[in-house]
N, C-alpha and C. Protein backbone atom coordinates (compact mmCIF):
# COMPACT_ATOMS: atom_id res chain seq x y z
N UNK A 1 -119.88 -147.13 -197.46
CA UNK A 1 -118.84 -147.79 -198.19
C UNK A 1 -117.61 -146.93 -198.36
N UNK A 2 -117.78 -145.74 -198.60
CA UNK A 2 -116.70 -144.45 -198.92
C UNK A 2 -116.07 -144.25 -197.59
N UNK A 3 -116.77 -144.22 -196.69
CA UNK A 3 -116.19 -143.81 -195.05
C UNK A 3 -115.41 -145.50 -194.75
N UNK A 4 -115.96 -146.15 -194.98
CA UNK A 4 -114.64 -147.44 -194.69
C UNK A 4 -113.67 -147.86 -195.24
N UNK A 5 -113.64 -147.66 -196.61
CA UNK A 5 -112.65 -147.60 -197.99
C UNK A 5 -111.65 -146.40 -197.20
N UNK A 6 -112.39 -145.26 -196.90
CA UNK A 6 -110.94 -144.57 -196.35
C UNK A 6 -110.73 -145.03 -194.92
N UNK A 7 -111.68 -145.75 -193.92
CA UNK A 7 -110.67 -145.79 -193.22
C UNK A 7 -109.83 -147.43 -193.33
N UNK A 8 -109.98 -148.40 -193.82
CA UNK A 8 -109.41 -149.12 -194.04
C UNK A 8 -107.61 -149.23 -194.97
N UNK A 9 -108.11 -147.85 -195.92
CA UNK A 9 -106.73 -147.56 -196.80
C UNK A 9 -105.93 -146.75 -196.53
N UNK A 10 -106.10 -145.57 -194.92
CA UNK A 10 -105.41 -144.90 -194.60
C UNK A 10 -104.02 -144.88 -194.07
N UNK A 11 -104.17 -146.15 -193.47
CA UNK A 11 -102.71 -146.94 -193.45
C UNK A 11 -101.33 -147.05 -194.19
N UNK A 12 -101.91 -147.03 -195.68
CA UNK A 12 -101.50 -147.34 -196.85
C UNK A 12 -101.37 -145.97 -197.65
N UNK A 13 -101.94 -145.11 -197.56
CA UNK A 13 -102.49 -144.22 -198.94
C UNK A 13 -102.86 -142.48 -197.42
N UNK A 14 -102.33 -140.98 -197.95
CA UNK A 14 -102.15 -140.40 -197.20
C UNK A 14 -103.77 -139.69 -197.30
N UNK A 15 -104.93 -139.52 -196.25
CA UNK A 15 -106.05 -139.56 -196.48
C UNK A 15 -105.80 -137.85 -197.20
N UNK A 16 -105.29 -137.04 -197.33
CA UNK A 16 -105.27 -135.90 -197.74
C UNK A 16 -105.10 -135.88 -199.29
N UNK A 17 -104.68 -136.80 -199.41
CA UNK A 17 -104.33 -137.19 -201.32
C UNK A 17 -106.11 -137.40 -201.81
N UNK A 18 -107.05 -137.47 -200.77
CA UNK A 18 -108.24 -138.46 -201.32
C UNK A 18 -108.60 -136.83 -201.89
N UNK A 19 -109.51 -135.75 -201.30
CA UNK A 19 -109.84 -134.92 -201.90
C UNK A 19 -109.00 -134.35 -202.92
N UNK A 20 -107.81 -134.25 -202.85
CA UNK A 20 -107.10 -133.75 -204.15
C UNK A 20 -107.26 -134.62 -204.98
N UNK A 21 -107.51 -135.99 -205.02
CA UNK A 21 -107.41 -136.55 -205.81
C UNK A 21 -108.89 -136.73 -206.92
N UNK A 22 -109.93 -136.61 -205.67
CA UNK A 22 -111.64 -136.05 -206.09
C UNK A 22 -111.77 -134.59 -206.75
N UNK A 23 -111.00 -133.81 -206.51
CA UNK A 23 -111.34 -132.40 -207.37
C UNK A 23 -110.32 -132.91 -208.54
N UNK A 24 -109.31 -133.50 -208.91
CA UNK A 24 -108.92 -133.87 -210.16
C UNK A 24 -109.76 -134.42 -211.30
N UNK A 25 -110.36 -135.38 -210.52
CA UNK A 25 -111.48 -135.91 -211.20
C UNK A 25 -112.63 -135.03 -211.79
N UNK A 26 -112.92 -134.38 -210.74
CA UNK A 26 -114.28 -133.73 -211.40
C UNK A 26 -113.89 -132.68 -212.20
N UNK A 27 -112.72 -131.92 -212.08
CA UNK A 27 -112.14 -131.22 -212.84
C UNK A 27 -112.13 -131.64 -214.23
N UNK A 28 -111.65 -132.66 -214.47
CA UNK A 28 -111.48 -133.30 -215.84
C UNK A 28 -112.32 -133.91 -215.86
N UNK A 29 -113.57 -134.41 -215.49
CA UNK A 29 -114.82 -135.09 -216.20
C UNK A 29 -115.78 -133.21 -216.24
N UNK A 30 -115.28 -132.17 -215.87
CA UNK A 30 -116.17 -130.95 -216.25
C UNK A 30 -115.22 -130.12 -217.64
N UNK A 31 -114.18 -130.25 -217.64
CA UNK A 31 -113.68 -130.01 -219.17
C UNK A 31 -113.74 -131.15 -220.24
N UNK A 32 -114.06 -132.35 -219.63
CA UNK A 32 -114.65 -133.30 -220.76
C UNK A 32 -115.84 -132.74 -221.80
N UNK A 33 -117.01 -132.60 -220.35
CA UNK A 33 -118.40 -132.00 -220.55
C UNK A 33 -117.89 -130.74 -221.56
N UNK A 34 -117.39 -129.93 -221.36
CA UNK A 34 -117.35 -128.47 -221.37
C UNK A 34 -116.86 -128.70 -222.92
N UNK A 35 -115.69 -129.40 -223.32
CA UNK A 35 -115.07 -129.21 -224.60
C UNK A 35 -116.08 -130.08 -225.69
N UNK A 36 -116.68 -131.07 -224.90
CA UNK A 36 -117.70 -131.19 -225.78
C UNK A 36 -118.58 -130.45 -226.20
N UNK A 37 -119.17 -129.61 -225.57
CA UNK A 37 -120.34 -128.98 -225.78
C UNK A 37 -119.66 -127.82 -226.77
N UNK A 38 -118.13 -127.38 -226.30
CA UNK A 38 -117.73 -126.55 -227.20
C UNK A 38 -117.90 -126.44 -228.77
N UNK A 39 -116.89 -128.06 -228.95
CA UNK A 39 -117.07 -128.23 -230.52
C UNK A 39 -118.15 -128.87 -231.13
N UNK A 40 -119.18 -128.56 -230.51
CA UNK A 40 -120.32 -129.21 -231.00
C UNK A 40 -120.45 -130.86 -231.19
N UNK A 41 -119.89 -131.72 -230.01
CA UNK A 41 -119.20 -132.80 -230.41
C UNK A 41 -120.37 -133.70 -230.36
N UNK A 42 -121.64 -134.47 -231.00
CA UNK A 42 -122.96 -135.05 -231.05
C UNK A 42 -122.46 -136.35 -230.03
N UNK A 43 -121.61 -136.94 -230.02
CA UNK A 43 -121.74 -138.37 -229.01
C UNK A 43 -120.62 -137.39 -227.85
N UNK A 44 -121.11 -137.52 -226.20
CA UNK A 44 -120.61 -136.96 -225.02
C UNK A 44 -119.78 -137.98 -224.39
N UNK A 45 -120.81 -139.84 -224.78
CA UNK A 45 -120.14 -140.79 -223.93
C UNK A 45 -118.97 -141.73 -225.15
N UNK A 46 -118.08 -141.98 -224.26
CA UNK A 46 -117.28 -142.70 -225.64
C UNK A 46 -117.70 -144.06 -225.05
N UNK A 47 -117.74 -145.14 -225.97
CA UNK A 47 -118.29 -146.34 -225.97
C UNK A 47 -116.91 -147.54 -225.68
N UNK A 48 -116.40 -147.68 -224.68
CA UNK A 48 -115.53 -148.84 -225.37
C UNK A 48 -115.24 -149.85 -226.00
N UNK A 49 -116.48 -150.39 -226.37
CA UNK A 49 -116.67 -151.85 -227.37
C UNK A 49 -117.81 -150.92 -228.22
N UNK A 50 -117.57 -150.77 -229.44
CA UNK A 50 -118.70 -150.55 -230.49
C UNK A 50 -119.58 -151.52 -230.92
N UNK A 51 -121.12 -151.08 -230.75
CA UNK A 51 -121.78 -152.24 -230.94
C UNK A 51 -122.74 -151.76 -232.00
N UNK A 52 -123.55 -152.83 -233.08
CA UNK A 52 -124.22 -152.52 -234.21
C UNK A 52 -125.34 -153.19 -233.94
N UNK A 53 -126.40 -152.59 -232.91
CA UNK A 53 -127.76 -153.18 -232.84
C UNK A 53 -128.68 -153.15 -233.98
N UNK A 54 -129.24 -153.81 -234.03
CA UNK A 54 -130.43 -153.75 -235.07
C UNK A 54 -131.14 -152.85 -234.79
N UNK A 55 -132.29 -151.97 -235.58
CA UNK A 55 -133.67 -150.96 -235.58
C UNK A 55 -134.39 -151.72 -234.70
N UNK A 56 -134.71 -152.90 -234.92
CA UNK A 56 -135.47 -153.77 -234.42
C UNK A 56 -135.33 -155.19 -233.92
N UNK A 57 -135.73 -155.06 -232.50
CA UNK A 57 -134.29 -156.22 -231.93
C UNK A 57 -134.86 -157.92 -232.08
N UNK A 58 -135.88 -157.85 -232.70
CA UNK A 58 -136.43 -159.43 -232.62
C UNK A 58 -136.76 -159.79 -234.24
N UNK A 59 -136.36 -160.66 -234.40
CA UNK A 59 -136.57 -161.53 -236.14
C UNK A 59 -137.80 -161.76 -235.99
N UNK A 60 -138.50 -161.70 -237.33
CA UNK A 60 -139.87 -162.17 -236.83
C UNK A 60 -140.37 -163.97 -236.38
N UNK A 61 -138.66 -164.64 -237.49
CA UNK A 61 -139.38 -165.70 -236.79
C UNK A 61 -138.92 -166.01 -235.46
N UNK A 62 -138.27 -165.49 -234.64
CA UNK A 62 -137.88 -165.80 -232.95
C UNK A 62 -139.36 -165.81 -232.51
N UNK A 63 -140.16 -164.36 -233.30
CA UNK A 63 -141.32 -164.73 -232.69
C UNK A 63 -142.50 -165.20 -232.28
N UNK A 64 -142.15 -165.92 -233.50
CA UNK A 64 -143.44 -167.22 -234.01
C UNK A 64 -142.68 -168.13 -232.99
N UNK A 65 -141.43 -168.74 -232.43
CA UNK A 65 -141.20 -169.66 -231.83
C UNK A 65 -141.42 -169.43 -230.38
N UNK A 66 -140.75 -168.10 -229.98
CA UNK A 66 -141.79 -167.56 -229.00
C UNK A 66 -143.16 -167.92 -228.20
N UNK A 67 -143.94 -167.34 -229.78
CA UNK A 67 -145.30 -167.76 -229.25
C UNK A 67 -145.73 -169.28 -228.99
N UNK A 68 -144.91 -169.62 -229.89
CA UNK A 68 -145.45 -171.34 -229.37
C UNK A 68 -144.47 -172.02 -228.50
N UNK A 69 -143.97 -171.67 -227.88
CA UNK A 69 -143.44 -171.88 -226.47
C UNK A 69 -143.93 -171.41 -225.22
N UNK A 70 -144.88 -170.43 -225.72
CA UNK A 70 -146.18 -170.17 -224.54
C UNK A 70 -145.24 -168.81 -223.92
């Protein structure tokens, strides 16, 4: 998929930009890592929609209806 993406976009886009543009990346997803771990930061992934699951993901009565639905 990666070997046809570049050769299909080379036309368009200068294929020498692709690795500079891959060590940017990993560069800054390894000082992501890194400054986290620095300040002791407890969540690594940021979440974009915050979500509030329950402890326990089923009501008990879903599961009485459940059961009698076989």
């Amino acid at each position: 998929g990666v070997l046809f993406s570049i050769e299909v976009t080379s036309v368009y886009f200068a294929v020498r930009n692709y690795w500079r543009g891959f060590f940017a990346a990993v560069c800054g997803a390894m000082m992501f890592r890194l400054l986290a771990v620095w300040f002791n930061d407890e969540e690594t992934l940021t979440a974009l929609f915050a979500t509030h699951f329950q402890s326990y993901p089923f009501d008990p009565m879903e599961l009485l209806v459940y059961s009698f639905l076989g």
